[in-house]
PDB file of N, CA and C in Angstrom:
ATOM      1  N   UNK A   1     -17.069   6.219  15.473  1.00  0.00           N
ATOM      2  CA  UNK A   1     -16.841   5.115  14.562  1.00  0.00           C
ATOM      3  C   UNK A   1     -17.942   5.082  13.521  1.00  0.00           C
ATOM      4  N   UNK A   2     -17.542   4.686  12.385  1.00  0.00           N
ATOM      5  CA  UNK A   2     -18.647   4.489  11.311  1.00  0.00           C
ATOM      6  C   UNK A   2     -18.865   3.341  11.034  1.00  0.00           C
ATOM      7  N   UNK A   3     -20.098   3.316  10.176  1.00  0.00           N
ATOM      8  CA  UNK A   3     -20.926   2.115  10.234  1.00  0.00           C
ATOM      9  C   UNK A   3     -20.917   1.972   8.485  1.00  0.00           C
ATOM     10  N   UNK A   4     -20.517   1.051   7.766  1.00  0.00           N
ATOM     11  CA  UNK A   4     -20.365   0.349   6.510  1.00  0.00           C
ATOM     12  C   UNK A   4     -21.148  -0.938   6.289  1.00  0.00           C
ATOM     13  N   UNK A   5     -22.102  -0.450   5.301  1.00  0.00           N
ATOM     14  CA  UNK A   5     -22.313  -2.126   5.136  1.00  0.00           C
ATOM     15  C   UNK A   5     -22.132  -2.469   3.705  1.00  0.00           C
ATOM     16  N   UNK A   6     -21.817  -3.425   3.612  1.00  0.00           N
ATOM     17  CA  UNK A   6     -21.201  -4.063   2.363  1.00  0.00           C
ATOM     18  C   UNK A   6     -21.502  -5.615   1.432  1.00  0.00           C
ATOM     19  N   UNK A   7     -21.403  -5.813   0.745  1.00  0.00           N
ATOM     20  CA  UNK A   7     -21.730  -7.174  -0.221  1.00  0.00           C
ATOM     21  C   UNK A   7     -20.528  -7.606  -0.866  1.00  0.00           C
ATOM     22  N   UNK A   8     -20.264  -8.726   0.164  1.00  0.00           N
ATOM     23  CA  UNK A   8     -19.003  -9.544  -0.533  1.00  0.00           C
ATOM     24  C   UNK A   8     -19.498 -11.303  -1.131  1.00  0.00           C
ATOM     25  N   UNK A   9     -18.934 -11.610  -1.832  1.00  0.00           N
ATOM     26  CA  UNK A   9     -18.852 -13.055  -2.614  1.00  0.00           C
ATOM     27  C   UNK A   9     -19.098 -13.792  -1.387  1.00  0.00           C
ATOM     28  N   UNK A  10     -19.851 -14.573  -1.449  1.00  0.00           N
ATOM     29  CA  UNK A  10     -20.102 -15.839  -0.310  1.00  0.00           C
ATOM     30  C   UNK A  10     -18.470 -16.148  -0.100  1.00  0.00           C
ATOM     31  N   UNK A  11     -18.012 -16.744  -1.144  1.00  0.00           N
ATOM     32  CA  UNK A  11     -16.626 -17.061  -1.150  1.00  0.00           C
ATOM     33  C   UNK A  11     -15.728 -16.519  -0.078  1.00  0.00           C
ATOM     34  N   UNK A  12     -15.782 -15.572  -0.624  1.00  0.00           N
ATOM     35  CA  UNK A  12     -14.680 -14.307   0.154  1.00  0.00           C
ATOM     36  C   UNK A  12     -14.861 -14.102   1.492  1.00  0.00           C
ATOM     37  N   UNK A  13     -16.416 -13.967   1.801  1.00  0.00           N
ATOM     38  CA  UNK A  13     -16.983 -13.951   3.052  1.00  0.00           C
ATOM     39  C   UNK A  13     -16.539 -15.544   4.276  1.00  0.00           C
ATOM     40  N   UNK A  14     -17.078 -16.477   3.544  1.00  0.00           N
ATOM     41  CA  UNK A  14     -16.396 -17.529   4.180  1.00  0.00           C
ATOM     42  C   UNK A  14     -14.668 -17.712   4.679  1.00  0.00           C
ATOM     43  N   UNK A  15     -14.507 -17.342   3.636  1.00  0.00           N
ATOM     44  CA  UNK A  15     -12.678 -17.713   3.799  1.00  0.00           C
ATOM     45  C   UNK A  15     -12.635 -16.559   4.860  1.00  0.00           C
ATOM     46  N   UNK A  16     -12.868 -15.142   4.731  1.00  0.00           N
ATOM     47  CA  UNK A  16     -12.543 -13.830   5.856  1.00  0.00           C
ATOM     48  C   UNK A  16     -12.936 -14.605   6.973  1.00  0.00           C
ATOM     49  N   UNK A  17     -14.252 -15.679   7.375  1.00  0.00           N
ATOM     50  CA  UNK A  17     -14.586 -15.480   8.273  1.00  0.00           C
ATOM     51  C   UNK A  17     -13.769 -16.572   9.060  1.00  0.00           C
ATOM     52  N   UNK A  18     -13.427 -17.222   8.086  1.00  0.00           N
ATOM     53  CA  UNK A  18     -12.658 -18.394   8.834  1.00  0.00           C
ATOM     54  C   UNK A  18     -11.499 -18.457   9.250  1.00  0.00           C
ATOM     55  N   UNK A  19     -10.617 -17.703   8.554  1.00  0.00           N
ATOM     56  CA  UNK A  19      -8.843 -17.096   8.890  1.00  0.00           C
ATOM     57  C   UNK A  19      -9.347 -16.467  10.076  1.00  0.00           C
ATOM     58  N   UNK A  20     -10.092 -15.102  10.216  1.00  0.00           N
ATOM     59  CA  UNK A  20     -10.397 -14.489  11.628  1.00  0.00           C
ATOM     60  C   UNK A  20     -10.377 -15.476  12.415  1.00  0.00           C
ATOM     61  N   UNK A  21     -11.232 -16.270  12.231  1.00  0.00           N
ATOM     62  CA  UNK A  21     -11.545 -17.530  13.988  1.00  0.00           C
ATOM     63  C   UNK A  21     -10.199 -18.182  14.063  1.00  0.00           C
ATOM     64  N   UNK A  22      -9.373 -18.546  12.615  1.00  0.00           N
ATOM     65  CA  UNK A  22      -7.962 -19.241  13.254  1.00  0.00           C
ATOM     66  C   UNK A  22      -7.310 -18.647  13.242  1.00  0.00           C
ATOM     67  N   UNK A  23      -7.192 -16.958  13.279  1.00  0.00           N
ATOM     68  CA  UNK A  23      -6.475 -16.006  13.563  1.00  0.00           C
ATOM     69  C   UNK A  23      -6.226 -15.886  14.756  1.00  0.00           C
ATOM     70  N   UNK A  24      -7.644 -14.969  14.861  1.00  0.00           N
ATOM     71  CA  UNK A  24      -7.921 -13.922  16.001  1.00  0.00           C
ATOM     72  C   UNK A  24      -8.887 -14.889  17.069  1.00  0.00           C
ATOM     73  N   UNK A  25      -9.411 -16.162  17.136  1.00  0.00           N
ATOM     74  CA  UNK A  25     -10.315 -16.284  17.651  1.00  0.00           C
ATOM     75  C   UNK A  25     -11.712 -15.790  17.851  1.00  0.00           C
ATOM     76  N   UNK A  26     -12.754 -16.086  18.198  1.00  0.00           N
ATOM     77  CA  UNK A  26     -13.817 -15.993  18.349  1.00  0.00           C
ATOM     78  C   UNK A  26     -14.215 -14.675  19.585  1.00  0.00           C
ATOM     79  N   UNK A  27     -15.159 -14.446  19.142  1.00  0.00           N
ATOM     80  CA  UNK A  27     -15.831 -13.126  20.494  1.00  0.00           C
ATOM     81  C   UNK A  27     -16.399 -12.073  19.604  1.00  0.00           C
ATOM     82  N   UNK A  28     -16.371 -11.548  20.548  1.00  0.00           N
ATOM     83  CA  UNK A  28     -17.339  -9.742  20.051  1.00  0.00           C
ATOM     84  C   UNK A  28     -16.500  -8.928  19.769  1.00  0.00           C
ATOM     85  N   UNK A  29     -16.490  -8.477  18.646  1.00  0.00           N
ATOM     86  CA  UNK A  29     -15.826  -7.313  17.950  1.00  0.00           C
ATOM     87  C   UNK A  29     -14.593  -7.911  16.966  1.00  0.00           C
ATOM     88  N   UNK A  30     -14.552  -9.025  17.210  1.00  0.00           N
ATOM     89  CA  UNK A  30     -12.940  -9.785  16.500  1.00  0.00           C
ATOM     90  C   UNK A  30     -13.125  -9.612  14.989  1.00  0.00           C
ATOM     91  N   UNK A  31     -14.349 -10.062  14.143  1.00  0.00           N
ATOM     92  CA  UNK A  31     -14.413  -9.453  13.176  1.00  0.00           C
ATOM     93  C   UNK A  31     -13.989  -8.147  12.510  1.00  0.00           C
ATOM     94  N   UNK A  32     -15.471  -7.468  13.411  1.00  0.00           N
ATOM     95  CA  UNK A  32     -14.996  -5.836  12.701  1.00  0.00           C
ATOM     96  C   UNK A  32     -13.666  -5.197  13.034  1.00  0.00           C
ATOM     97  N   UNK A  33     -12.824  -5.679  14.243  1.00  0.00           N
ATOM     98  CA  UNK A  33     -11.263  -5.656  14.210  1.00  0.00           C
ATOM     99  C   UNK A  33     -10.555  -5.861  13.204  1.00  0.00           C
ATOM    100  N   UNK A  34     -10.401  -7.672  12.816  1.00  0.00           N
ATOM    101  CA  UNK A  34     -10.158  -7.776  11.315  1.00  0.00           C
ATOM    102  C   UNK A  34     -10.424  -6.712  10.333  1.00  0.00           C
ATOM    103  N   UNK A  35     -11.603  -6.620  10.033  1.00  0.00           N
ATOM    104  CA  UNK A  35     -12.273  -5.834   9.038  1.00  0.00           C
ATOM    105  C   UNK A  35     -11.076  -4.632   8.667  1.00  0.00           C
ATOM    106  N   UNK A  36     -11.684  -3.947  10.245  1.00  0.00           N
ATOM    107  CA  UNK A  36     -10.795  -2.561  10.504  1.00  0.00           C
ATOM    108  C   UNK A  36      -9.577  -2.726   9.931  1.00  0.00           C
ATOM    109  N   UNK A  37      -8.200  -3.771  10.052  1.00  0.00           N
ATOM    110  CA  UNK A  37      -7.325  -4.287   9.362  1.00  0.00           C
ATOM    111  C   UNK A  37      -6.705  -4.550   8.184  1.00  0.00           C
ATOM    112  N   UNK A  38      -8.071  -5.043   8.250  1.00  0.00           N
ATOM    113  CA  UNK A  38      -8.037  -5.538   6.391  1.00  0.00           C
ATOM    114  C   UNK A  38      -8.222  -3.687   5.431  1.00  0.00           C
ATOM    115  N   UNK A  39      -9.315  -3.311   5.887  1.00  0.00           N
ATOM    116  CA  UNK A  39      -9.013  -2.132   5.447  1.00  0.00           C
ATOM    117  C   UNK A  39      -8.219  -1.103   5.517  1.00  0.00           C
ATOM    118  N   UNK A  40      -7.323  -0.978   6.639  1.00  0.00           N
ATOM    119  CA  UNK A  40      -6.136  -0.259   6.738  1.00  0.00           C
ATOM    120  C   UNK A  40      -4.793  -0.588   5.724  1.00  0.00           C
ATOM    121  N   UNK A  41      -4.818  -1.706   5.540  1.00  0.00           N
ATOM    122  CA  UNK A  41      -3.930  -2.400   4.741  1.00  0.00           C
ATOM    123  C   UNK A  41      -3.851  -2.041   3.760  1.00  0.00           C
ATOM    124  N   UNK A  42      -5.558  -2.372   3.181  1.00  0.00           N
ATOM    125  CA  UNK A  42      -5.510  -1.781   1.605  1.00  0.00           C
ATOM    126  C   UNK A  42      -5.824  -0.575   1.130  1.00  0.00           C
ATOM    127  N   UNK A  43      -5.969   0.808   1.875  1.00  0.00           N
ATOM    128  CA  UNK A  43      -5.298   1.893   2.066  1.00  0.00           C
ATOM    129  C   UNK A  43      -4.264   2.110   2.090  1.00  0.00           C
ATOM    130  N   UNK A  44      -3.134   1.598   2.803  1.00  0.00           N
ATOM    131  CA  UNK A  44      -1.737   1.603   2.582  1.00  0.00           C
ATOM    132  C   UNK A  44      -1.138   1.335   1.574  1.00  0.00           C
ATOM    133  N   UNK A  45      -1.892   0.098   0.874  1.00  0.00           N
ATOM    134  CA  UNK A  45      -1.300  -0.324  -0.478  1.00  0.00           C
ATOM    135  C   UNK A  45      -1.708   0.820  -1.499  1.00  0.00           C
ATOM    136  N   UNK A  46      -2.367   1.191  -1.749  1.00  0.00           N
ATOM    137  CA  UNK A  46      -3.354   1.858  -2.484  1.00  0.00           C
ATOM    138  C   UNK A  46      -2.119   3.354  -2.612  1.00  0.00           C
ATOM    139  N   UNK A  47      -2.228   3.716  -1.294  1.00  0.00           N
ATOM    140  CA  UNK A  47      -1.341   5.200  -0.838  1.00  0.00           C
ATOM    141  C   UNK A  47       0.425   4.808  -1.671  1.00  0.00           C
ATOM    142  N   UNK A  48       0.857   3.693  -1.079  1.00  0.00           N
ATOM    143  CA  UNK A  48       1.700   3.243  -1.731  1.00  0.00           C
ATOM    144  C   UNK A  48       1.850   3.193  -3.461  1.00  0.00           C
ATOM    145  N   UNK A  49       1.369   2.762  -3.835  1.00  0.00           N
ATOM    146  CA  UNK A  49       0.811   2.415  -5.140  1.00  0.00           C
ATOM    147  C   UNK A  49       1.525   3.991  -5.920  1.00  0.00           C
ATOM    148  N   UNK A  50       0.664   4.584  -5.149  1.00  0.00           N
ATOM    149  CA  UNK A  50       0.126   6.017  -6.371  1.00  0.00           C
ATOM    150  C   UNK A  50       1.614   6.650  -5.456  1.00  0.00           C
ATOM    151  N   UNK A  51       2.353   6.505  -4.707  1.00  0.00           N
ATOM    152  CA  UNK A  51       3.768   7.256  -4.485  1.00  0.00           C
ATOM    153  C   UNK A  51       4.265   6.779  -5.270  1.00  0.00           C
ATOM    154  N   UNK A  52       4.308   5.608  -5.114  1.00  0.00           N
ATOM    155  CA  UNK A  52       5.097   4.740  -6.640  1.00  0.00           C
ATOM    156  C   UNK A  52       5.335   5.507  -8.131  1.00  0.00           C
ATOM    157  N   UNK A  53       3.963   5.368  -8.018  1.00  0.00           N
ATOM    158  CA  UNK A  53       3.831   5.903  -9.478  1.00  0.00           C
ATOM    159  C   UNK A  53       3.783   6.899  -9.659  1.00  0.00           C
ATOM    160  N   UNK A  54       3.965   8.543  -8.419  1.00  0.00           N
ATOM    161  CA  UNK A  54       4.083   9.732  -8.704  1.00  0.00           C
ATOM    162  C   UNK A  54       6.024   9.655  -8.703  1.00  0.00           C
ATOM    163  N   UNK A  55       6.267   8.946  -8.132  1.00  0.00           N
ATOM    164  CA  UNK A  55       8.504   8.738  -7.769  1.00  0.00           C
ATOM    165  C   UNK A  55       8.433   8.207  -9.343  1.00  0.00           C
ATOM    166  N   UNK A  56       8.217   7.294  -9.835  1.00  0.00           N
ATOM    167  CA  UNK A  56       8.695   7.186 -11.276  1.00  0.00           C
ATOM    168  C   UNK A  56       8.125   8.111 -12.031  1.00  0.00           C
ATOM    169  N   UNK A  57       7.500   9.520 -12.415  1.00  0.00           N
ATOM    170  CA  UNK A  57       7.158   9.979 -13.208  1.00  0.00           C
ATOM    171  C   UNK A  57       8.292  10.778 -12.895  1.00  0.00           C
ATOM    172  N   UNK A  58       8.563  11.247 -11.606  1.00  0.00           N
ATOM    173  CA  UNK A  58       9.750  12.122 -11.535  1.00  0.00           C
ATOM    174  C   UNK A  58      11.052  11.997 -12.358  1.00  0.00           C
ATOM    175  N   UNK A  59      11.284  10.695 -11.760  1.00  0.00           N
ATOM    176  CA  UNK A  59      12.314   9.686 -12.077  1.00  0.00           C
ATOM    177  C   UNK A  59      12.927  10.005 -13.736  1.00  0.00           C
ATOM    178  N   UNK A  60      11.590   9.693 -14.558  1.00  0.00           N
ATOM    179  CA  UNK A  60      11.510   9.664 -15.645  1.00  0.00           C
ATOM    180  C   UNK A  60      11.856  11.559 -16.265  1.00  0.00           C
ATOM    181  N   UNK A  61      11.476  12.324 -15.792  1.00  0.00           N
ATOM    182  CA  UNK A  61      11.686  13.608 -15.732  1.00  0.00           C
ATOM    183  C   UNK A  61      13.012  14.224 -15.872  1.00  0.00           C
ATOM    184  N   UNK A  62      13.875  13.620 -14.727  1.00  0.00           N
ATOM    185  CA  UNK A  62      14.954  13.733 -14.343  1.00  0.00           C
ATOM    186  C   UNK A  62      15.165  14.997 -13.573  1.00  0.00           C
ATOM    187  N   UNK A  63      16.185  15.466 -12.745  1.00  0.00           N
ATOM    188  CA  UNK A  63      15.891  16.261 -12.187  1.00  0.00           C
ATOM    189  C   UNK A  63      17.304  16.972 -12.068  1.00  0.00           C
ATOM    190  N   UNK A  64      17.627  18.627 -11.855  1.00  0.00           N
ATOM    191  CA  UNK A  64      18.970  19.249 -11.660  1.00  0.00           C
ATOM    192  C   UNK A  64      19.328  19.046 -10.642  1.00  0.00           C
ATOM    193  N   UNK A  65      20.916  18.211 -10.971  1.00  0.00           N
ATOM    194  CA  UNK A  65      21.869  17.804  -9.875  1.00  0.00           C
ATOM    195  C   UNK A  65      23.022  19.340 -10.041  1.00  0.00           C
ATOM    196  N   UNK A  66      22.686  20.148  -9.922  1.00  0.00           N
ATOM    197  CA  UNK A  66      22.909  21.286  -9.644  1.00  0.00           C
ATOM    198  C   UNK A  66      24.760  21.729 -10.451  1.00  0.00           C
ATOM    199  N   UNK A  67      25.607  21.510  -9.988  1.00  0.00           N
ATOM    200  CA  UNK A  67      27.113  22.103 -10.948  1.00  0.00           C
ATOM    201  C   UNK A  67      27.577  20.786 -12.067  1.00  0.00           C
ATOM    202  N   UNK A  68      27.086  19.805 -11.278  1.00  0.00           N
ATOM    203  CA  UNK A  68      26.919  18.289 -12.463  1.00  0.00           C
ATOM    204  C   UNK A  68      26.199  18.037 -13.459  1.00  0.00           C
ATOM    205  N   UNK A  69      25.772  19.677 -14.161  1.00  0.00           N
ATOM    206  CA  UNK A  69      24.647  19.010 -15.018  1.00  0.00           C
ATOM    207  C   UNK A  69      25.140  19.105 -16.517  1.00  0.00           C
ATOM    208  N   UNK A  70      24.732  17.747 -16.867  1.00  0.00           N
ATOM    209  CA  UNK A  70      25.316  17.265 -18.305  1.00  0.00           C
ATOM    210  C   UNK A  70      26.686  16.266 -18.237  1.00  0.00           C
ATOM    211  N   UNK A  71      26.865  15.894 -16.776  1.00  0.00           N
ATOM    212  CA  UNK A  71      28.306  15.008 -16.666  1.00  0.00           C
ATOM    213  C   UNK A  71      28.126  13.822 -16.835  1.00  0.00           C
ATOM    214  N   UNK A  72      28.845  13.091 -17.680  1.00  0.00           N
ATOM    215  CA  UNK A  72      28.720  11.867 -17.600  1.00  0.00           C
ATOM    216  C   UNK A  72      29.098  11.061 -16.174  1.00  0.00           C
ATOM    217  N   UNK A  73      29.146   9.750 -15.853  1.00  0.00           N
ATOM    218  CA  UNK A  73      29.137   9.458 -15.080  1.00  0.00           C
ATOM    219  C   UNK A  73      30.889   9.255 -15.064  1.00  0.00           C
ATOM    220  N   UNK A  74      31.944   8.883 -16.077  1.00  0.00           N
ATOM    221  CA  UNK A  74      33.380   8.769 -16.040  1.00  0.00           C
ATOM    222  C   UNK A  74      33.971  10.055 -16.045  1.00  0.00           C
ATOM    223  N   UNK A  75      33.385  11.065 -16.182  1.00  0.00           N
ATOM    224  CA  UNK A  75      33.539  12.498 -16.114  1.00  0.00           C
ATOM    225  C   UNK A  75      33.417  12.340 -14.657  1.00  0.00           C
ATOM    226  N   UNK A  76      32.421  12.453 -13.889  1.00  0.00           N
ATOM    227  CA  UNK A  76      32.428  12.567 -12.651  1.00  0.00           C
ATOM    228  C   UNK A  76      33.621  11.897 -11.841  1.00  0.00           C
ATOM    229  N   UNK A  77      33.555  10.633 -12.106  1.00  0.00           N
ATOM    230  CA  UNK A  77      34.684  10.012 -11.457  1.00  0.00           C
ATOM    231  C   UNK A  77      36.111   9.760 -11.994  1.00  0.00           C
ATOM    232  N   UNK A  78      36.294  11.017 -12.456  1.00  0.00           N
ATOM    233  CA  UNK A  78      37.924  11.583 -12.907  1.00  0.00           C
ATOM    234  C   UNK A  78      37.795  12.401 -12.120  1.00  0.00           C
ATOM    235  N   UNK A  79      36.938  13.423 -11.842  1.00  0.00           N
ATOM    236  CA  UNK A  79      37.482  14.758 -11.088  1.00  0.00           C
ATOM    237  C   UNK A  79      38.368  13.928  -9.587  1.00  0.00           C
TER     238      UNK A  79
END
């Protein structure tokens, strides 16, 4: 396990610490649990994020729909 230390806003710090206790309750380790949490999360978002935005560049690209290419869409649905 690694060891992080960090500087957050009094603010921020208070409110984290206080959702944890009416979260998770009180004890040893319940924090850096949270923590652990909180940072998994916003990794996910983050990972998310940038799929996002690599699927719409595609998107935007367009891509070969292979014997359909150049069909309109009422073309298609006549055959």
């Amino acid at each position: 396990m690694g060891t992080i230390t960090v500087t957050v806003e009094d603010k921020v710090e208070e409110n984290f610490r206080k959702t944890v206790s009416e979260t998770k309750g009180k004890g040893k380790g319940i924090l850096g649990s949270a923590t652990n949490e909180a940072m998994k999360d916003w990794v996910g978002k983050q990972r998310q994020k940038k799929i996002s935005k690599e699927m719409l560049v595609l998107l935007d690209k367009g891509f070969e729909m292979g014997k359909f290419k150049n069909v309109s869409r009422d073309e298609l649905h006549e055959r």
